[in-house]
N, C-alpha and C. Protein backbone atom coordinates (compact mmCIF):
# COMPACT_ATOMS: atom_id res chain seq x y z
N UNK A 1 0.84 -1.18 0.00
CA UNK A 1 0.00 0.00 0.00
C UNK A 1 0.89 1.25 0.00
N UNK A 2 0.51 2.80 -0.66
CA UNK A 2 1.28 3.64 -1.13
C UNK A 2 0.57 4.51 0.29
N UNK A 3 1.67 5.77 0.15
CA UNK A 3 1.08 6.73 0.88
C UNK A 3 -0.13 7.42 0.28
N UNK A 4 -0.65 7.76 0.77
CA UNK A 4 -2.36 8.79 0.31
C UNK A 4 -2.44 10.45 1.27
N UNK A 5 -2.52 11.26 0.47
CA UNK A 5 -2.13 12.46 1.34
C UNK A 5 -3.18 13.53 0.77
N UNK A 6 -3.99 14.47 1.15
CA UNK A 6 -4.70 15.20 0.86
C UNK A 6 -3.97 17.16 1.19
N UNK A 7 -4.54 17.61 0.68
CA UNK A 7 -3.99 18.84 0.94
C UNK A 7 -4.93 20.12 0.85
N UNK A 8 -4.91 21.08 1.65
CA UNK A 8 -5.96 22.47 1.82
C UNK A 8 -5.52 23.19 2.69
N UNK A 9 -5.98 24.46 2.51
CA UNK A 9 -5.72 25.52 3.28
C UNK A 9 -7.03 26.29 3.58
N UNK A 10 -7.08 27.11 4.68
CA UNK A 10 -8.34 27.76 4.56
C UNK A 10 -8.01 29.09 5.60
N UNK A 11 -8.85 30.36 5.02
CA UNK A 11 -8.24 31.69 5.42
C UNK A 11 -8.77 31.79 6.89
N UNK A 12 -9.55 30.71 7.49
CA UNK A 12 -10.29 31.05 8.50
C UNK A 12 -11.78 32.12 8.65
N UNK A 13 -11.94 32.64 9.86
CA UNK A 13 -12.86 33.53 10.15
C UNK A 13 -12.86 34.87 10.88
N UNK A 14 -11.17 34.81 10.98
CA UNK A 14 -10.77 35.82 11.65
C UNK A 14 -9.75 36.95 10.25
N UNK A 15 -9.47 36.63 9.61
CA UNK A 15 -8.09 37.05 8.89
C UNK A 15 -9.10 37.32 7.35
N UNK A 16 -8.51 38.02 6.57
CA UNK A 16 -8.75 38.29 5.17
C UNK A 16 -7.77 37.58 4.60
N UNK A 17 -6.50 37.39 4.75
CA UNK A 17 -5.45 36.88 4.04
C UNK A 17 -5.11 35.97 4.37
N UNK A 18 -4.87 34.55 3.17
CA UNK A 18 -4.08 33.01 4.01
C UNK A 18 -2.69 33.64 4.15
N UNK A 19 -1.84 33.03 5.25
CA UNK A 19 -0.76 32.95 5.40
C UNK A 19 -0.03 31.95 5.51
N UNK A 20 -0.89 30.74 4.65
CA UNK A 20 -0.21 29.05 5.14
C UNK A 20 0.61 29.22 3.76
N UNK A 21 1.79 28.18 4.22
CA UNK A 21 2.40 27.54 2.77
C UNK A 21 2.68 26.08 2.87
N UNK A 22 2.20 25.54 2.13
CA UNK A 22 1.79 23.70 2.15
C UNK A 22 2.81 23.61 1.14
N UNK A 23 3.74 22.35 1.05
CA UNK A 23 4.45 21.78 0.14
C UNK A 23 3.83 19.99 0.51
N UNK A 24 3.62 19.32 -0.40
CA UNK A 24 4.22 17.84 -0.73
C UNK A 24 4.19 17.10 -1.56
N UNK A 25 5.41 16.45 -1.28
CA UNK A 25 6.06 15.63 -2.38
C UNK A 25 6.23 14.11 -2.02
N UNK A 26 5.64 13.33 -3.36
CA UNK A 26 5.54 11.85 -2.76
C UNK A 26 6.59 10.87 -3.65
N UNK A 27 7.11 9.93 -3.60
CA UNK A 27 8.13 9.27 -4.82
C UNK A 27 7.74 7.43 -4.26
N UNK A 28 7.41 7.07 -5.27
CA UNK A 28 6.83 5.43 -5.37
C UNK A 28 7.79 4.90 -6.27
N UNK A 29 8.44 3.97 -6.20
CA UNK A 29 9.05 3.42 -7.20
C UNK A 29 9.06 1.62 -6.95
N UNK A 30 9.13 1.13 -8.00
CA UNK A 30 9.38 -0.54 -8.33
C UNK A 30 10.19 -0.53 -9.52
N UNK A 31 11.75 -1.66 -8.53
CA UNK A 31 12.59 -1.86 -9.41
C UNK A 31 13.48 -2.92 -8.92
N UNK A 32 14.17 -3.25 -9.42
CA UNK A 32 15.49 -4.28 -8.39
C UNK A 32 16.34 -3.82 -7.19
N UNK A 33 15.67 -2.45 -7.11
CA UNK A 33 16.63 -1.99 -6.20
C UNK A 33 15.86 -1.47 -4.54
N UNK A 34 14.40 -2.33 -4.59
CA UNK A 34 13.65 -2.30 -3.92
C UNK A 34 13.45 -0.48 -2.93
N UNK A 35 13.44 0.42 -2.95
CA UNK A 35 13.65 1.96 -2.57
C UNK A 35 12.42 1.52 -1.89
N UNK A 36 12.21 2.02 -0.36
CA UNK A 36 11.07 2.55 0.55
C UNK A 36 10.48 3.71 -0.40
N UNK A 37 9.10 3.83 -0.50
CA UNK A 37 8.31 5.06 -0.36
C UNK A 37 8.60 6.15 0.12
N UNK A 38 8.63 7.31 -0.36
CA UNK A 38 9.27 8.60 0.64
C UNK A 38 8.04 9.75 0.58
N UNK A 39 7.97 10.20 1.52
CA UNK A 39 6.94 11.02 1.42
C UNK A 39 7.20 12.35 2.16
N UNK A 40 6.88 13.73 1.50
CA UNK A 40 7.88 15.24 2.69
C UNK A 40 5.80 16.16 2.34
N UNK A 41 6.21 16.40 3.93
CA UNK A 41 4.62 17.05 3.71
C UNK A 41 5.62 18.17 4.88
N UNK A 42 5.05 19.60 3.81
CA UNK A 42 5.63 20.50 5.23
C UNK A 42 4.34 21.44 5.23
N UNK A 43 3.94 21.86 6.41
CA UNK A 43 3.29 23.04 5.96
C UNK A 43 3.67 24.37 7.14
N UNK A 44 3.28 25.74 6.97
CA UNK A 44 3.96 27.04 7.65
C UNK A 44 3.13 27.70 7.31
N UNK A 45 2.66 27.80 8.69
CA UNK A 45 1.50 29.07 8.89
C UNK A 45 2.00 30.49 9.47
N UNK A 46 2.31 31.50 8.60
CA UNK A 46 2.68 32.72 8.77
C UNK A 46 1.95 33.29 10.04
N UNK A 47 2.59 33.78 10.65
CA UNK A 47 1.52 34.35 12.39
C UNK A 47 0.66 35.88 11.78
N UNK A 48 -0.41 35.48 12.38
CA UNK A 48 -1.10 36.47 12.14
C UNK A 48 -0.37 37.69 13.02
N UNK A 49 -0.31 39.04 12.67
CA UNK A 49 0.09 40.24 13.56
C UNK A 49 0.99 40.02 13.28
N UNK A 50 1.61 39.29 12.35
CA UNK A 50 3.72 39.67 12.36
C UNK A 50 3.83 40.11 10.92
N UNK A 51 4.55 41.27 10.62
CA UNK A 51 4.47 41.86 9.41
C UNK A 51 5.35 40.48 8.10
N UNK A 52 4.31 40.37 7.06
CA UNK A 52 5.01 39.55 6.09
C UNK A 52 4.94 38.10 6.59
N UNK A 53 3.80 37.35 7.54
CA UNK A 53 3.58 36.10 7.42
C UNK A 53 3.49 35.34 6.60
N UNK A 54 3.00 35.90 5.30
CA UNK A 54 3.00 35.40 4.10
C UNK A 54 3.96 34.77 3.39
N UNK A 55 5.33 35.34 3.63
CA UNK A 55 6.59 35.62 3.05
C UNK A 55 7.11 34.97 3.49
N UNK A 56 7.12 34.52 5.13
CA UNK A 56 7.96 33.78 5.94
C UNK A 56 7.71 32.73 5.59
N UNK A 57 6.15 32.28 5.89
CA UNK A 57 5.86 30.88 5.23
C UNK A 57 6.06 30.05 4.33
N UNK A 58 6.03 31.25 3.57
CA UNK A 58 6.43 30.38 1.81
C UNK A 58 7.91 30.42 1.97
N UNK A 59 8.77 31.50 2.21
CA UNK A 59 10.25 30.76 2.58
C UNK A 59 10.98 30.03 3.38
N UNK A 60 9.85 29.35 4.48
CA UNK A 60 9.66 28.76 5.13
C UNK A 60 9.73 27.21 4.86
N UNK A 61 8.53 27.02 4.00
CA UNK A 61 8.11 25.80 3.19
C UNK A 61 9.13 25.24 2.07
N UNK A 62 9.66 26.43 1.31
CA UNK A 62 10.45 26.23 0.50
C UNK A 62 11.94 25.81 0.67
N UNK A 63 12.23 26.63 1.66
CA UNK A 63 13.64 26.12 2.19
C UNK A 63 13.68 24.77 3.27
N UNK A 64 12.94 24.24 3.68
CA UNK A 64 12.80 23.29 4.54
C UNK A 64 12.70 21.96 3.28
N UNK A 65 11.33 22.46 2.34
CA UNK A 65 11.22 20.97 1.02
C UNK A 65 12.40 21.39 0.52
N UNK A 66 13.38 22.14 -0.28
CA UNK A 66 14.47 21.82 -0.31
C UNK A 66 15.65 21.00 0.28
N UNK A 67 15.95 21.75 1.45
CA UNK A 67 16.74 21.06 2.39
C UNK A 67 16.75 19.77 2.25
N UNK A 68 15.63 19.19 2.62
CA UNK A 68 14.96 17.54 3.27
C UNK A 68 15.27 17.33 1.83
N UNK A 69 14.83 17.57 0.72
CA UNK A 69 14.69 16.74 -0.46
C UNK A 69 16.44 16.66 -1.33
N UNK A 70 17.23 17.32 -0.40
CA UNK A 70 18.77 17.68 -1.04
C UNK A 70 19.50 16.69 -0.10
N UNK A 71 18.93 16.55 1.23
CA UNK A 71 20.15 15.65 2.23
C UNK A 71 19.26 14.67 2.66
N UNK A 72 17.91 14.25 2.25
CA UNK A 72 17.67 13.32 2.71
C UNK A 72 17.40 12.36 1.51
N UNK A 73 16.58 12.82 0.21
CA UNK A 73 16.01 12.03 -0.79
C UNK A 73 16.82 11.60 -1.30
N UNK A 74 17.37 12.90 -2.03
CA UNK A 74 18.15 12.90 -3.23
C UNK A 74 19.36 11.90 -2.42
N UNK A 75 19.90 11.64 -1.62
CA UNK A 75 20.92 10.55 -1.24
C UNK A 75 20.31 9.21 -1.11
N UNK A 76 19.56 9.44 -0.64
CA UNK A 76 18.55 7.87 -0.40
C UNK A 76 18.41 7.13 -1.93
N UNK A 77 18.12 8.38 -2.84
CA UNK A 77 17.64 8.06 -4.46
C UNK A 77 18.95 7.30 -5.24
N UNK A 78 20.20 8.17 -5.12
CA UNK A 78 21.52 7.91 -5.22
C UNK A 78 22.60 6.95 -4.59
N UNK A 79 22.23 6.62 -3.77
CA UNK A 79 22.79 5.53 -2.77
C UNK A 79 22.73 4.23 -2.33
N UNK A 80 23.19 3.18 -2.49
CA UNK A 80 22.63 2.39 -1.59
C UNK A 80 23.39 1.86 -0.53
N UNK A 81 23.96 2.68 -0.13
CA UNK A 81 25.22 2.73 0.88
C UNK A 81 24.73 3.35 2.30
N UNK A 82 23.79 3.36 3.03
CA UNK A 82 23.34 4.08 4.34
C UNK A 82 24.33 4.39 5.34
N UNK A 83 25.57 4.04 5.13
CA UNK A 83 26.52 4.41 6.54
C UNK A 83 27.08 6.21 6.13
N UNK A 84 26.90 6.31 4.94
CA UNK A 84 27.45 7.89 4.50
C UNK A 84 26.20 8.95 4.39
N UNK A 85 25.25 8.38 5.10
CA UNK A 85 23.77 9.55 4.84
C UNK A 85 23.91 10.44 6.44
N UNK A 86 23.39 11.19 6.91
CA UNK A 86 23.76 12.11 7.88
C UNK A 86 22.21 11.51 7.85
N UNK A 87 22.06 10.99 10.05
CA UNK A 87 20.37 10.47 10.03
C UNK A 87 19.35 11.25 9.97
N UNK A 88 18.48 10.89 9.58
CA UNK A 88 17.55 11.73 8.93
C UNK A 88 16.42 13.23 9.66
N UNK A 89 16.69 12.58 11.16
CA UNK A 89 16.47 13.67 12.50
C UNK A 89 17.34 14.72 12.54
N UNK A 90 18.82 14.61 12.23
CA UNK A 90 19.50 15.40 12.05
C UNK A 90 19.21 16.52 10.88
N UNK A 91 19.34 15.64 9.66
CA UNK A 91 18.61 16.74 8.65
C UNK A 91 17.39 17.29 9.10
N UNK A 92 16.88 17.18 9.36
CA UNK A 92 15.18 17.42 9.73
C UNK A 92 15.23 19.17 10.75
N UNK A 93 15.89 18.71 11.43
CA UNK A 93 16.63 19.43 12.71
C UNK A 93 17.15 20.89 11.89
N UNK A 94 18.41 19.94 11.27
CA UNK A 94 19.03 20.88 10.41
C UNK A 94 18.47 22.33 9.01
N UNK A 95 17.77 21.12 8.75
CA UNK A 95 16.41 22.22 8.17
C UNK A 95 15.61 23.41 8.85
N UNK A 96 14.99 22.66 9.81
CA UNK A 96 14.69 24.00 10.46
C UNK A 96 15.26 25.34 11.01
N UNK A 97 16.53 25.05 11.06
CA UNK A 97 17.49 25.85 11.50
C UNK A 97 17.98 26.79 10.55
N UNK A 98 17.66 25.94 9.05
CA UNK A 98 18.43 26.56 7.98
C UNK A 98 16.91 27.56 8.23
N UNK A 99 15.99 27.12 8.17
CA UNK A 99 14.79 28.50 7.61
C UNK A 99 14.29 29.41 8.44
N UNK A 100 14.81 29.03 9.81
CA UNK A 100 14.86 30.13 10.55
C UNK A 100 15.95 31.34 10.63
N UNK A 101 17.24 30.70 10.42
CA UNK A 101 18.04 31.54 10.05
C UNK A 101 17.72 32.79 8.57
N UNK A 102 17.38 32.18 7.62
CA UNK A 102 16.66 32.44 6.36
C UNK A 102 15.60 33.60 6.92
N UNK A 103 14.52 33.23 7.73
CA UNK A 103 13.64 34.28 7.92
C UNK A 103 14.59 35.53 8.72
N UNK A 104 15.44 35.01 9.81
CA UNK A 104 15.81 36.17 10.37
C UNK A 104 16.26 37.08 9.73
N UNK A 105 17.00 36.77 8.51
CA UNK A 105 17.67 37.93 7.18
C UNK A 105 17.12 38.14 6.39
N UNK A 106 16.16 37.20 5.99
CA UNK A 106 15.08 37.43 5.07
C UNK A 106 14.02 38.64 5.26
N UNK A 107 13.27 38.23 6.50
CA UNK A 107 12.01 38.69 6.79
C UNK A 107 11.62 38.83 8.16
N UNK A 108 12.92 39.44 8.39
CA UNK A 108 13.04 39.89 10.12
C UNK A 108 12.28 40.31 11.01
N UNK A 109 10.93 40.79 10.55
CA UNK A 109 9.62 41.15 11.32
C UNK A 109 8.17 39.78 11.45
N UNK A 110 9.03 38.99 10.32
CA UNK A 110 7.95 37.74 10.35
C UNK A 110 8.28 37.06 10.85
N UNK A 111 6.47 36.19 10.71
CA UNK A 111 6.90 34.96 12.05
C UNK A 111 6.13 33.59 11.54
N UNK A 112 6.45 32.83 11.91
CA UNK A 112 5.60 31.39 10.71
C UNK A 112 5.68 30.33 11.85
N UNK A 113 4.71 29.68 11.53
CA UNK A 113 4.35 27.68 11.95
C UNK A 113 5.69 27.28 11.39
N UNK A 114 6.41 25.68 11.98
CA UNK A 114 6.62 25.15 11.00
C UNK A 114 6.47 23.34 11.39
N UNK A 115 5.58 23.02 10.62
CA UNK A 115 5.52 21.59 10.64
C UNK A 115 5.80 20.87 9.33
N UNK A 116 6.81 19.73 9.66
CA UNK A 116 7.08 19.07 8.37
C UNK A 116 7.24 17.73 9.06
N UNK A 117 6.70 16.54 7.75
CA UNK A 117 6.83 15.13 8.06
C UNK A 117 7.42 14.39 7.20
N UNK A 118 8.73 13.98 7.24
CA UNK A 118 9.06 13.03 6.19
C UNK A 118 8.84 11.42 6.39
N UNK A 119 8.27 11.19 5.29
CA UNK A 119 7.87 9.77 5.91
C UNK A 119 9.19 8.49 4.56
N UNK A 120 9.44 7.58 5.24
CA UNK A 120 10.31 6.65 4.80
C UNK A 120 10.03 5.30 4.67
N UNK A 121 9.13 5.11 4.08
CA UNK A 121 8.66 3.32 4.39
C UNK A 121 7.55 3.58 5.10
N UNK A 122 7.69 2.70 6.38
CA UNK A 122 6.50 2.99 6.92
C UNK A 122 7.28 3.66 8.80
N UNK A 123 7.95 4.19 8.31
CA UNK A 123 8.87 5.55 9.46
C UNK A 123 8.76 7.01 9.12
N UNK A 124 7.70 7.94 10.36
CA UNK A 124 7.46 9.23 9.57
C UNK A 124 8.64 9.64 10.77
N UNK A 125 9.06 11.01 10.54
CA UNK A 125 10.22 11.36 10.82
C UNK A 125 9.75 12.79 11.05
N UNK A 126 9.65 13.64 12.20
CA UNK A 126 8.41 15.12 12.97
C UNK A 126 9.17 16.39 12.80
N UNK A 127 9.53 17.27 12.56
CA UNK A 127 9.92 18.25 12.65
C UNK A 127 8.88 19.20 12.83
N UNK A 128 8.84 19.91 14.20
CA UNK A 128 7.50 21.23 14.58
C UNK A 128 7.60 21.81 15.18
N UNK A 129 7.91 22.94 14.93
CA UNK A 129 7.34 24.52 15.82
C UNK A 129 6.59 25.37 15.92
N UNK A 130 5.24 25.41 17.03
CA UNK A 130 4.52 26.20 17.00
C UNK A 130 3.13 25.61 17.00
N UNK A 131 2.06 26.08 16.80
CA UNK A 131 0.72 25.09 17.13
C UNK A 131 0.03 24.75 15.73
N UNK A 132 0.91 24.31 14.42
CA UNK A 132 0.06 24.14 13.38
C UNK A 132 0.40 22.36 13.87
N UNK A 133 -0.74 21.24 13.92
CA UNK A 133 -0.46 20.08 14.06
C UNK A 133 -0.76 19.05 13.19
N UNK A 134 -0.22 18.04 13.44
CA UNK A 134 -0.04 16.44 12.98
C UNK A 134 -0.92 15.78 13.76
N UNK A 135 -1.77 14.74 12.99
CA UNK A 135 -3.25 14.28 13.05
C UNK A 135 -2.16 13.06 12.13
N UNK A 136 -2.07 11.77 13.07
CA UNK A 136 -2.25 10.63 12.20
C UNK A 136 -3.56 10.44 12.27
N UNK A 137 -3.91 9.78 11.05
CA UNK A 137 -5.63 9.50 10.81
C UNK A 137 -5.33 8.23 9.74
N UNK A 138 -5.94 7.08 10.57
CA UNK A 138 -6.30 5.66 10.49
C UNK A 138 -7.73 5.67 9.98
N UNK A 139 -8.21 4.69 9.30
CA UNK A 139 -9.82 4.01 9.03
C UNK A 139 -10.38 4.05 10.10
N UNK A 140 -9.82 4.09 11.38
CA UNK A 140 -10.35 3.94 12.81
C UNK A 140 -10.01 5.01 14.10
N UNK A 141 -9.03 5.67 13.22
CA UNK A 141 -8.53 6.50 14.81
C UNK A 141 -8.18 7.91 14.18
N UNK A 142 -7.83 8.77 14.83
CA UNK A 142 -7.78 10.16 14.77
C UNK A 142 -6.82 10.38 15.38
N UNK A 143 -5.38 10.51 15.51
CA UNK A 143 -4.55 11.04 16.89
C UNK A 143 -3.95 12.07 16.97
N UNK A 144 -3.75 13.42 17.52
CA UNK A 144 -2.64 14.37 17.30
C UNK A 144 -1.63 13.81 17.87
N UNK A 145 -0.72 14.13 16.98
CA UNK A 145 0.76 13.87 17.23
C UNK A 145 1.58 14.57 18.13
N UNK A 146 1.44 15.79 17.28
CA UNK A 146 2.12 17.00 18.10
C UNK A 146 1.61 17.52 19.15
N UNK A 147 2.21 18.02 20.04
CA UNK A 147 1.81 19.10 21.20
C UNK A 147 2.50 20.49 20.54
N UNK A 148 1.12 21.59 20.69
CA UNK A 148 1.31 22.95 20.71
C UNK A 148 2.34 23.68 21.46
N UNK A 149 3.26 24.37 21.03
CA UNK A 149 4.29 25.50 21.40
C UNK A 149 3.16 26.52 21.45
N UNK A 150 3.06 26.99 22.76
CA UNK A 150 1.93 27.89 22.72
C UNK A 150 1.47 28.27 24.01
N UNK A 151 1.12 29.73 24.89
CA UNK A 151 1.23 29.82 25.89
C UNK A 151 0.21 29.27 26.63
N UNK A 152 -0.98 29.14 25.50
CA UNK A 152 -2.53 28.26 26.17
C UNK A 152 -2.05 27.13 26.03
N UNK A 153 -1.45 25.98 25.32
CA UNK A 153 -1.54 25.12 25.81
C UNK A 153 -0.70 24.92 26.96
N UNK A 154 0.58 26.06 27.43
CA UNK A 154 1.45 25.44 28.68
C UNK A 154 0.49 25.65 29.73
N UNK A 155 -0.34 26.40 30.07
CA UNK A 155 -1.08 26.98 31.10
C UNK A 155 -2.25 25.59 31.22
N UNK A 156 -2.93 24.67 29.93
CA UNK A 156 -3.35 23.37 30.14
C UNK A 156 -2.56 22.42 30.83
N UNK A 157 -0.95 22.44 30.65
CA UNK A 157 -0.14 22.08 31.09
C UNK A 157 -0.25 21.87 32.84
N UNK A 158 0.04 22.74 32.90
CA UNK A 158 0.79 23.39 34.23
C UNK A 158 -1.25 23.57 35.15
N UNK A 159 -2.31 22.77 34.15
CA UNK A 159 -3.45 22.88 35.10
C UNK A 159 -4.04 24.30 35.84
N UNK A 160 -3.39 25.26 35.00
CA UNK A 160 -4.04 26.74 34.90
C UNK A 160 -5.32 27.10 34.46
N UNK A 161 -5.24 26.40 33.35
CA UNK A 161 -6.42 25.86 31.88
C UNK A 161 -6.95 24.97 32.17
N UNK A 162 -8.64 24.74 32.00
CA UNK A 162 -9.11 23.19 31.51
C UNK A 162 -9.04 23.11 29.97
N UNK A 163 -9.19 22.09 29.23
CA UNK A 163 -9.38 22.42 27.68
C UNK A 163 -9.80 23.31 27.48
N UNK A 164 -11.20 22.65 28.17
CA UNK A 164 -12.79 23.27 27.50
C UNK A 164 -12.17 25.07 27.64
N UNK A 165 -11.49 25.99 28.60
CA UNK A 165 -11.46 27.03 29.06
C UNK A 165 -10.55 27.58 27.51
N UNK A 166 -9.65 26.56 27.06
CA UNK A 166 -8.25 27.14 26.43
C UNK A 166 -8.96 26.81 24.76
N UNK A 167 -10.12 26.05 24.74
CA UNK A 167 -10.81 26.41 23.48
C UNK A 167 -11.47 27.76 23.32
């Protein structure tokens, strides 16, 4: 069975302008050289109130599906040698770092989500900052993955908050 991935954005009910930027990219192959499935889903939700959310996001999205698809795919695609790949948490890691750095010179007043999932077979691999989340969703189950970077959810945390209060 292949990966199956859907994709949308929506401006909400508060905002006139989207500020998300969705990338993904899926690669299936059959051959003698048996390759796992790879799958990079990122998406970056520009913060509302930060000048140029828009901007961040999409260079956000872009430099992160780069990254991942330069040190993680493209070697995986090229290789079949795994002791010379840098592990794939590391890149992941490393990515984010690259597009935060990127926004700080880029777009120094903006501010963005960033969630990205690379998936490898049947191994997804999390990279996330901030409260845009990851929902595995089964025929049967629903789960968030992630926990929110976010001051309502620490205050649920720390039993300040009930949900119901921090919805």
């Amino acid at each position: 069975e292949h990966l199956q991935f859907g994709q949308a954005t929506d401006v909400g009910m508060v905002r006139t302008n989207n500020q998300d930027a969705v990338f993904s990219f899926v690669s299936t192959s059959r051959s003698s050289q048996q390759r796992p499935d790879f799958g990079l889903f990122v998406v970056a939700d520009g913060m509302g109130g930060h000048h140029d959310g828009e901007k961040a996001s999409a260079i956000t999205a872009s430099m992160v599906a780069s990254y991942i698809t330069h040190h993680i795919f493209l070697p995986m695609l090229n290789s079949d040698d795994d002791t010379e790949r840098v592990p794939v948490t590391e890149s992941m890691i490393a990515a984010v770092q690259k597009a935060n750095a990127d926004i700080i010179t880029k777009v120094p007043d903006g501010g963005t989500t960033l969630t990205a999932v690379a998936v490898i077979g049947d191994l997804a691999y999390v990279a996330h900052v901030g409260d845009s989340r990851i929902y595995l969703v089964t025929k049967d189950n629903i789960e968030q993955i992630t926990r929110d970077h976010s001051l309502v959810q620490r205050y649920v945390e720390l039993n300040l908050l009930t949900r119901e209060e921090a919805s």
